[in-house]
C-alpha atoms as a PDB file:
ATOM      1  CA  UNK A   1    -116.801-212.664  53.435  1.00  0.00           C
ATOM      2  CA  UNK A   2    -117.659-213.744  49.708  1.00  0.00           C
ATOM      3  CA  UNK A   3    -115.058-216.895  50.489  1.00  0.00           C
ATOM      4  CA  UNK A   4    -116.719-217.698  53.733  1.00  0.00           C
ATOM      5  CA  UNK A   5    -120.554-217.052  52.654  1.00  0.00           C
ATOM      6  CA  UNK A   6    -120.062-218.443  49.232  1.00  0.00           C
ATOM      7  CA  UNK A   7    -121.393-215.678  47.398  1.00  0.00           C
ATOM      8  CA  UNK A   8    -120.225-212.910  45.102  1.00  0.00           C
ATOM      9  CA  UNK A   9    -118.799-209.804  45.977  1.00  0.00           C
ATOM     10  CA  UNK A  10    -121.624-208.108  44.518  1.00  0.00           C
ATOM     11  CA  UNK A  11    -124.009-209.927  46.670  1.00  0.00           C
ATOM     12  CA  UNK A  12    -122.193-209.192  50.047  1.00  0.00           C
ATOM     13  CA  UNK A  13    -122.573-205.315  48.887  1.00  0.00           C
ATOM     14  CA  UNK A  14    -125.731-205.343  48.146  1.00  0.00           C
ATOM     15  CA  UNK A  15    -126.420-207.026  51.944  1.00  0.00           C
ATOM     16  CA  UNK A  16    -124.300-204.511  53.292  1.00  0.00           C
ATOM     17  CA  UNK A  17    -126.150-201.616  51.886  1.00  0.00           C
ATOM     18  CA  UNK A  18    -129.560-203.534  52.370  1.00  0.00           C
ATOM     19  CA  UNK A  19    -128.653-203.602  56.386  1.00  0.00           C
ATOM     20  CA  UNK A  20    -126.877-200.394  56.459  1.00  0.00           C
ATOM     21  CA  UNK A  21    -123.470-201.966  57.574  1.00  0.00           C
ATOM     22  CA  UNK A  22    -120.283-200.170  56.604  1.00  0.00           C
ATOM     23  CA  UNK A  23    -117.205-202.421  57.706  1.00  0.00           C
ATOM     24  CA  UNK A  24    -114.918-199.669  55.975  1.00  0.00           C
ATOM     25  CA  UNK A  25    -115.593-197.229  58.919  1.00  0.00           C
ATOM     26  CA  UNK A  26    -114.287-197.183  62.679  1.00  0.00           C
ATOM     27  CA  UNK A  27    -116.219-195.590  65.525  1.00  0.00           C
ATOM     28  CA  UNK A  28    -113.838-195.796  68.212  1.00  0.00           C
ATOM     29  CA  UNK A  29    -115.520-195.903  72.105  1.00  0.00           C
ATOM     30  CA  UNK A  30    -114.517-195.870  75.640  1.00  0.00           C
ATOM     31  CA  UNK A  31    -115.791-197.644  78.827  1.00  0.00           C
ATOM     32  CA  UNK A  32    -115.049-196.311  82.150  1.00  0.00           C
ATOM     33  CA  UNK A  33    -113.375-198.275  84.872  1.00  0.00           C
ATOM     34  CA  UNK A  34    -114.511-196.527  87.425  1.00  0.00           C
ATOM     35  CA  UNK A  35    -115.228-198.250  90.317  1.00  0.00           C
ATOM     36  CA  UNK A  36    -117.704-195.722  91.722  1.00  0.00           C
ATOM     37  CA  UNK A  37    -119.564-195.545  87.932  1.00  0.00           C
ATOM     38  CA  UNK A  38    -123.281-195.768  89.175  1.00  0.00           C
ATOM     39  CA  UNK A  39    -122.854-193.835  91.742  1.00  0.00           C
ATOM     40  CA  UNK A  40    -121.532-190.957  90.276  1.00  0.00           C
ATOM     41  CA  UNK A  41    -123.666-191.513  87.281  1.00  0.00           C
ATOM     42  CA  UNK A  42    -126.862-191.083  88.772  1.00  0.00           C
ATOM     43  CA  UNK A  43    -125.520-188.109  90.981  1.00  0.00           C
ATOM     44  CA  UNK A  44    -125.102-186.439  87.953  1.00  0.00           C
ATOM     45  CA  UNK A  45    -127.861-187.573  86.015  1.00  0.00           C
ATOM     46  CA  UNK A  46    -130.393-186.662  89.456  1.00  0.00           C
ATOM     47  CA  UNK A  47    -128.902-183.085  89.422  1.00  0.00           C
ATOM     48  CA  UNK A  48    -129.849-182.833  85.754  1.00  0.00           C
ATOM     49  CA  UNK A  49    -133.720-184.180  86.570  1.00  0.00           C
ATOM     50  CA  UNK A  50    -134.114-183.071  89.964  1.00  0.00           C
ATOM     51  CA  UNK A  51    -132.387-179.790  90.835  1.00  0.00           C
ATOM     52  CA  UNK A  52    -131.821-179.063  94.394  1.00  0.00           C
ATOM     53  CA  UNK A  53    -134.537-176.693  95.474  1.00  0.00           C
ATOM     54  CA  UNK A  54    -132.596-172.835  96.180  1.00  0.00           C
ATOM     55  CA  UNK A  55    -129.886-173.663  94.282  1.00  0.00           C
ATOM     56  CA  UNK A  56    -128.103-173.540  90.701  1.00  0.00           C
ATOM     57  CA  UNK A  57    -126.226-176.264  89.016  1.00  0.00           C
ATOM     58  CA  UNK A  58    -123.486-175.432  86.918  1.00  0.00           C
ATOM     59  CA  UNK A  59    -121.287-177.549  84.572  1.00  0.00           C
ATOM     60  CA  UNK A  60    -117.872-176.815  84.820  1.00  0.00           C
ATOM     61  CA  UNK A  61    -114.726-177.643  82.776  1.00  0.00           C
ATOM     62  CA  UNK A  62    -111.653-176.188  80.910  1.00  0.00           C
ATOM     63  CA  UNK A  63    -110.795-175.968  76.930  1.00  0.00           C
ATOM     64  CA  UNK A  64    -107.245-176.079  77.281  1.00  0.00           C
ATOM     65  CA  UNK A  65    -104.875-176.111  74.401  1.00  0.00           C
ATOM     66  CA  UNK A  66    -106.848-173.571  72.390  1.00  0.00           C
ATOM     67  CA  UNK A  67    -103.956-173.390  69.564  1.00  0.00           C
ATOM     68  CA  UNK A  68    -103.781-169.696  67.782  1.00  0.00           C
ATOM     69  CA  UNK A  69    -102.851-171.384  64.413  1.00  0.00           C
ATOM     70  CA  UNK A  70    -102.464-168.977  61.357  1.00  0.00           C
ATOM     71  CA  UNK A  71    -102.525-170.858  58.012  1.00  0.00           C
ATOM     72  CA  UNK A  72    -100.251-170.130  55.419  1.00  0.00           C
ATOM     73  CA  UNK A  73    -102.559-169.516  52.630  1.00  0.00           C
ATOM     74  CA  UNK A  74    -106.145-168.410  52.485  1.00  0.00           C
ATOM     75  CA  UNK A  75    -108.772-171.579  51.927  1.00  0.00           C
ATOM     76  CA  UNK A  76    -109.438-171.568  48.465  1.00  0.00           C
ATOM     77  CA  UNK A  77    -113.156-169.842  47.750  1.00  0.00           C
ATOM     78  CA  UNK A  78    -116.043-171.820  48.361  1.00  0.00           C
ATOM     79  CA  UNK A  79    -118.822-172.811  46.077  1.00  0.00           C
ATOM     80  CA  UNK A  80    -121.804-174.879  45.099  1.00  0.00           C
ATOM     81  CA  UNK A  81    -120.492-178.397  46.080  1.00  0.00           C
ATOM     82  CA  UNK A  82    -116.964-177.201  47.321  1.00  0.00           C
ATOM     83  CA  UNK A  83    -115.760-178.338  51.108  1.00  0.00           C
ATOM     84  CA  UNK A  84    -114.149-175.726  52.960  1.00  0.00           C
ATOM     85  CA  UNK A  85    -110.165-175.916  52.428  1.00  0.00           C
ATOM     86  CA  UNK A  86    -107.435-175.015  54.775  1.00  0.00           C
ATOM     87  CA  UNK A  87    -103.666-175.536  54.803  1.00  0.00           C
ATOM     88  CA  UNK A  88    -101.741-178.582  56.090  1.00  0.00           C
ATOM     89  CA  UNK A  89     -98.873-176.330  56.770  1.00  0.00           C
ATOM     90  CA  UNK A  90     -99.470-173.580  59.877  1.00  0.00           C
ATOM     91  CA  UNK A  91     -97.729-171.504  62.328  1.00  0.00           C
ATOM     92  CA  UNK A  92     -98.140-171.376  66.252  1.00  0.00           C
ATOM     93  CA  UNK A  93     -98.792-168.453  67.407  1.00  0.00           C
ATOM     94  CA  UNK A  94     -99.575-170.108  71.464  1.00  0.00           C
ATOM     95  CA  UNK A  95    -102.658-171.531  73.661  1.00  0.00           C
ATOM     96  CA  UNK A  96    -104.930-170.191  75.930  1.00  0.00           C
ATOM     97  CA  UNK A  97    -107.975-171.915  78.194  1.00  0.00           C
ATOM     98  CA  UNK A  98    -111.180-171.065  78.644  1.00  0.00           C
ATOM     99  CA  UNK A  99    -112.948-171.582  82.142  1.00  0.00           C
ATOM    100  CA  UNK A 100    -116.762-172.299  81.198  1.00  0.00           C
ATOM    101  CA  UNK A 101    -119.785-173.177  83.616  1.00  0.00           C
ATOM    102  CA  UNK A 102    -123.022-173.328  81.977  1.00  0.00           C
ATOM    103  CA  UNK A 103    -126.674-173.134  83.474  1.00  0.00           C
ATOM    104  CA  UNK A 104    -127.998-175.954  81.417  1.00  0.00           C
ATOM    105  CA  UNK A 105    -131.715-174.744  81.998  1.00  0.00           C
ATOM    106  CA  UNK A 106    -131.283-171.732  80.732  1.00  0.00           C
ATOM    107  CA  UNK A 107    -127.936-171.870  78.533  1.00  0.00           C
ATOM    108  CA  UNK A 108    -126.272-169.050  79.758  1.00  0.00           C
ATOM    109  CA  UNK A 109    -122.541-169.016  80.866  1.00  0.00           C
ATOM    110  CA  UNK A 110    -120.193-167.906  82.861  1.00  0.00           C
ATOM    111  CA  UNK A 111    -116.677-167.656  81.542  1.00  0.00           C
ATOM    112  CA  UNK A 112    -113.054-166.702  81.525  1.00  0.00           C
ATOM    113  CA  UNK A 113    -109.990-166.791  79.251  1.00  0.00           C
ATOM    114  CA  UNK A 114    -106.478-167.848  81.104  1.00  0.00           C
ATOM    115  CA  UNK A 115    -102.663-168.224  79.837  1.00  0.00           C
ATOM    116  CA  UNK A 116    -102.444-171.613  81.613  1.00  0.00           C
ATOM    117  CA  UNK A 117    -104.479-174.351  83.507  1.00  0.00           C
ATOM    118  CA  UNK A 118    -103.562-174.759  86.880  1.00  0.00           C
ATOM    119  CA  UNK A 119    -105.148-175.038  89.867  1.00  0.00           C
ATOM    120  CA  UNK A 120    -104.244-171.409  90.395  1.00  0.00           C
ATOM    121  CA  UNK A 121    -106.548-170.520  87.534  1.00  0.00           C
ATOM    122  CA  UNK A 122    -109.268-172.812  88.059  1.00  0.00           C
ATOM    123  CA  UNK A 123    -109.435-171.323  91.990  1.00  0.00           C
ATOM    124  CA  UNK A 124    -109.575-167.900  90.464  1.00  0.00           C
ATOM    125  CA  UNK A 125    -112.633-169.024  88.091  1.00  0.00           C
ATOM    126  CA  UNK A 126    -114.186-170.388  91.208  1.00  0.00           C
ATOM    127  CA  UNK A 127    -113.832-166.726  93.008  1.00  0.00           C
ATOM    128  CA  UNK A 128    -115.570-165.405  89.900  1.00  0.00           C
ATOM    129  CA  UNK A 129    -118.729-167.919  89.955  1.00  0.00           C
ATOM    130  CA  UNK A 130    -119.095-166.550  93.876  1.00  0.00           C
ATOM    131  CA  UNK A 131    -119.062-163.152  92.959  1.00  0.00           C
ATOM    132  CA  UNK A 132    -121.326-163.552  89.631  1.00  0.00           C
ATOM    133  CA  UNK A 133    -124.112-165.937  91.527  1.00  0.00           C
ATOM    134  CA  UNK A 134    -126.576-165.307  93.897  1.00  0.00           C
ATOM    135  CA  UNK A 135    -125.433-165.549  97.679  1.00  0.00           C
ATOM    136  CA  UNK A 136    -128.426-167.378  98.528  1.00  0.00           C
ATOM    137  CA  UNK A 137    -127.975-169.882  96.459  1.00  0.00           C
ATOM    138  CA  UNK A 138    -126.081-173.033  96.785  1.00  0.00           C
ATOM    139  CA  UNK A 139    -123.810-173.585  93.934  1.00  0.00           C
ATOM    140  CA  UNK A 140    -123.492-177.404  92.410  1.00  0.00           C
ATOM    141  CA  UNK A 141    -120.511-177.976  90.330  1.00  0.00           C
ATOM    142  CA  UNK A 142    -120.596-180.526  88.146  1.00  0.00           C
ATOM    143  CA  UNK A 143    -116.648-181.340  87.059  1.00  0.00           C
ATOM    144  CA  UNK A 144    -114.128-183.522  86.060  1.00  0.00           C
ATOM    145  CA  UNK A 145    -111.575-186.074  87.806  1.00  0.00           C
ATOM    146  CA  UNK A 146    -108.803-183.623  86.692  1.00  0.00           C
ATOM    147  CA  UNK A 147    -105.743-182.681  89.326  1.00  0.00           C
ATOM    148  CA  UNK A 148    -106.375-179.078  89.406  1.00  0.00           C
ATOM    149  CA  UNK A 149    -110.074-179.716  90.523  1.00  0.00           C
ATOM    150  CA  UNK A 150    -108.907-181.503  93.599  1.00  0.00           C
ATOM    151  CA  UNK A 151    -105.785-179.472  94.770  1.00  0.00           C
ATOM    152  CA  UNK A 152    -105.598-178.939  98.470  1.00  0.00           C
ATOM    153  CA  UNK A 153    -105.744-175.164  98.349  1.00  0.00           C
ATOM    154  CA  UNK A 154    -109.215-175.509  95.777  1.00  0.00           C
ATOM    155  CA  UNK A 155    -110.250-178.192  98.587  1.00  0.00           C
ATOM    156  CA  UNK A 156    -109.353-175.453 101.180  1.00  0.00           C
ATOM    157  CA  UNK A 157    -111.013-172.801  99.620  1.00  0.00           C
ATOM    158  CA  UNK A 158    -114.074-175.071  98.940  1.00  0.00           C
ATOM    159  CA  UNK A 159    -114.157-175.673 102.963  1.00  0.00           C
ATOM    160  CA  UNK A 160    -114.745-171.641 103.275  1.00  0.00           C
ATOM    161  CA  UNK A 161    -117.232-171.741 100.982  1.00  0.00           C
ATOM    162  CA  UNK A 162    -119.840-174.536 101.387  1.00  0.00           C
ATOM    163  CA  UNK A 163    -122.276-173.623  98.982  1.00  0.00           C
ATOM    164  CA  UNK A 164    -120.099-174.799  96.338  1.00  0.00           C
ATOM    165  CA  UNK A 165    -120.352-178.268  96.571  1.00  0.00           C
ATOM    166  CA  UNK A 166    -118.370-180.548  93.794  1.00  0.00           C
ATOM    167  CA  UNK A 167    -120.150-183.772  92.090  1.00  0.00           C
ATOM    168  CA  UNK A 168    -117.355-185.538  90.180  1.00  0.00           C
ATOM    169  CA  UNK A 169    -118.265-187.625  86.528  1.00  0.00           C
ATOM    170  CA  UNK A 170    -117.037-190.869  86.296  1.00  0.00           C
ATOM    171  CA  UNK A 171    -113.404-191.630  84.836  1.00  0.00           C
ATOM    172  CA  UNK A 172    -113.581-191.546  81.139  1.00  0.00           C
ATOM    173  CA  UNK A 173    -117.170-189.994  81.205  1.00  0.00           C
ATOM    174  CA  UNK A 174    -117.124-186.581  80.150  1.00  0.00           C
ATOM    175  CA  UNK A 175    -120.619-187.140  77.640  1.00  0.00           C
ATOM    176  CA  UNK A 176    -122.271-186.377  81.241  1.00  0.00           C
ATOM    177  CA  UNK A 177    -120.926-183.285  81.427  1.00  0.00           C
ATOM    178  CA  UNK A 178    -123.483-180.882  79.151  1.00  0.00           C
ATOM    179  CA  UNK A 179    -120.653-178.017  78.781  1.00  0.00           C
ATOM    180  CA  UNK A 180    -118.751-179.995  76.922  1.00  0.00           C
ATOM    181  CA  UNK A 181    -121.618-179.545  73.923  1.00  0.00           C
ATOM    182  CA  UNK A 182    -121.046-176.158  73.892  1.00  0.00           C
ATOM    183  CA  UNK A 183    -117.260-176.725  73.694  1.00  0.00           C
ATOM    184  CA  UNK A 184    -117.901-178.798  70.729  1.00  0.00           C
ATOM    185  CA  UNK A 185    -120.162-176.223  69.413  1.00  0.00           C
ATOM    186  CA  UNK A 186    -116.904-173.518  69.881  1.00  0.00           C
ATOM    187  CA  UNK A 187    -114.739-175.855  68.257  1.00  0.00           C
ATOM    188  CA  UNK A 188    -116.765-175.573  65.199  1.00  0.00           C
ATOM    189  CA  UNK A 189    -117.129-172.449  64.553  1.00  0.00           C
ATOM    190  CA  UNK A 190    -114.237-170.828  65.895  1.00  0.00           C
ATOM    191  CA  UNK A 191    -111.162-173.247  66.434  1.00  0.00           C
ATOM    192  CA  UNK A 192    -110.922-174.341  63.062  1.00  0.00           C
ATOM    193  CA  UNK A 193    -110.115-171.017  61.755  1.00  0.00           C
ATOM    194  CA  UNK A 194    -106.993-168.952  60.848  1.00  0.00           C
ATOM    195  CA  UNK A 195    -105.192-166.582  63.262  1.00  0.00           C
ATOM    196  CA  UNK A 196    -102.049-164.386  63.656  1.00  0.00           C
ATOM    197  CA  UNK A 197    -101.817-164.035  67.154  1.00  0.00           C
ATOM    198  CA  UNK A 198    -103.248-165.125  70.727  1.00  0.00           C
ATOM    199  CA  UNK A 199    -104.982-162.353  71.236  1.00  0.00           C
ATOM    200  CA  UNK A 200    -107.089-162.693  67.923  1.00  0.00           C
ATOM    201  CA  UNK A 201    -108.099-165.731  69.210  1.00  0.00           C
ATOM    202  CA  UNK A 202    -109.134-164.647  72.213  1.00  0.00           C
ATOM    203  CA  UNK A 203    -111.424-162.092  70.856  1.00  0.00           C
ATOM    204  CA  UNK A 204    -112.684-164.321  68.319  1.00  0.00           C
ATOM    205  CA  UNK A 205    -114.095-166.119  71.594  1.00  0.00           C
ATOM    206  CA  UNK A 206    -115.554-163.322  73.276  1.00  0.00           C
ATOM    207  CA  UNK A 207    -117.223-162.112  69.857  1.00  0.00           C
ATOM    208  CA  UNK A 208    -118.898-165.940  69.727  1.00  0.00           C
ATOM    209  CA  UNK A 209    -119.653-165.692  73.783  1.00  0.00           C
ATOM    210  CA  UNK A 210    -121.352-162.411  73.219  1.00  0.00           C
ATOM    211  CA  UNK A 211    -123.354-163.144  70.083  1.00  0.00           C
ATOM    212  CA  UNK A 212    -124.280-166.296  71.619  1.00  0.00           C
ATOM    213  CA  UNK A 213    -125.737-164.201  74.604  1.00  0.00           C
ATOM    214  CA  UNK A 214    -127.499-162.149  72.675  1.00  0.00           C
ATOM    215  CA  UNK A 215    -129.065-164.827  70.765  1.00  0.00           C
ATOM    216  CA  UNK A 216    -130.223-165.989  74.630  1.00  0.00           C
ATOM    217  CA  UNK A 217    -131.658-163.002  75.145  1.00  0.00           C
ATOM    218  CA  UNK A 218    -133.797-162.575  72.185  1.00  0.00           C
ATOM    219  CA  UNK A 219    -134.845-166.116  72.711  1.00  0.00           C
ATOM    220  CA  UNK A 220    -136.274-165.233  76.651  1.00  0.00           C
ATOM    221  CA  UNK A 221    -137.788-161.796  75.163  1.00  0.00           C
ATOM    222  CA  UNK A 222    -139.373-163.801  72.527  1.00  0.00           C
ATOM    223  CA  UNK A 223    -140.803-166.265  75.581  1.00  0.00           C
ATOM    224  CA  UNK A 224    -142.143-163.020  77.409  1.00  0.00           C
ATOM    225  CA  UNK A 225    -143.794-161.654  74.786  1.00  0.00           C
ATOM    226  CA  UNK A 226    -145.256-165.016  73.991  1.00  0.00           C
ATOM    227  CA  UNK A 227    -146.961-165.190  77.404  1.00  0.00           C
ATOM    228  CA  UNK A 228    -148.005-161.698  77.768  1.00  0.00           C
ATOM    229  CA  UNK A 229    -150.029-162.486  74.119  1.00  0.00           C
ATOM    230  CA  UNK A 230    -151.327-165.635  75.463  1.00  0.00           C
ATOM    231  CA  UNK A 231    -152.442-164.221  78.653  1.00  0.00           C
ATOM    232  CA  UNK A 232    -154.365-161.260  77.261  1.00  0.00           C
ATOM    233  CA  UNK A 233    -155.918-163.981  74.730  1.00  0.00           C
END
């Protein structure tokens, strides 16, 4: 740029920094070809807005490839300044998934921890949402374009039970799916870490999924209490 502008190197810097450019990074980004995008977007997008009346909306995807990686050496101790450290080196211990469909009203989840990710599992987590909803209400899954959600016996399953019916996100879209924040979230805290066996891992998870509950459920008592004192006020 200092060839084509004219100007010194210092000068193009000091532009840079003036405008907040920073040509030395890469945000990489993704645009769906989906031919059905705007429809599917604002199906989504309306059952975020505008609930259906008597029902519950529920967004639904997998965390596959959760890798039980045990480091082999302790991150050196942290301090005033100091980024946490782990090992390059590791060993694989296995994977599990995680089956997650969150109430994004009221953050809570329902959830489930499986060897593998077939459509086997996925029609056993949709068994479990049936029998941990209420009957009365219809159930509005909001998932992904992935195989397992469209195998004939979920689609055959899905036919016996009509309250669950399935709004797919766009190709390449799953920012519209909210669950996928609280995967992110998980990743944080938990994935990164160090551990010696699948099982660790697994109740690494279910410590975070009940401590997050709990944290929900301070958070509605707090509400109550709230109203009761502004009530009597």
């Amino acid at each position: 740029m200092t060839h084509a502008a004219g100007i010194s190197t210092a000068s193009v810097q000091r532009l840079w920094a003036a405008n907040n450019i920073k040509p030395h990074l890469t945000r990489t980004f993704k645009l769906s070809n989906d031919a059905h995008f705007e429809e599917k977007f604002w199906d989504v997008i309306g059952l975020y807005l505008n609930p259906p009346e008597k029902a519950l909306v529920l967004c639904c995807d997998e965390k596959s490839q959760c890798q039980a990686l045990e480091r082999t050496q302790p991150g050196l101790p942290l301090g005033i300044g100091h980024i946490k450290t782990a090992t390059h080196d590791y060993i694989r211990h296995g994977t599990l998934t995680l089956f997650a469909a969150l109430n994004h009203l009221e953050g809570k989840l329902i959830t489930t921890i499986a060897e593998q990710l077939r459509h086997q599992e996925w029609l056993a987590f949709l068994k479990k949402m049936n029998q941990e909803t209420p009957k009365e209400l219809a159930i509005h899954l909001i998932v992904d374009n992935y195989a397992t959600h469209k195998h004939p016996e979920v689609k055959a399953w899905l036919v016996k039970y009509p309250r669950f019916p399935m709004h797919f996100t766009p190709t390449s879209s799953s920012w519209l799916n909210l669950v996928e924040r609280f995967f992110r979230d998980l990743t944080d805290r938990i994935m990164n870490g160090s551990f010696a066996s699948v099982k660790e891992l697994a109740d690494m998870i279910i410590d975070y999924l009940a401590a997050r509950k709990e944290i929900l459920r301070k958070i509605q008592r707090a509400r109550e209490i709230l109203a009761e004192q502004q009530a009597a006020a």
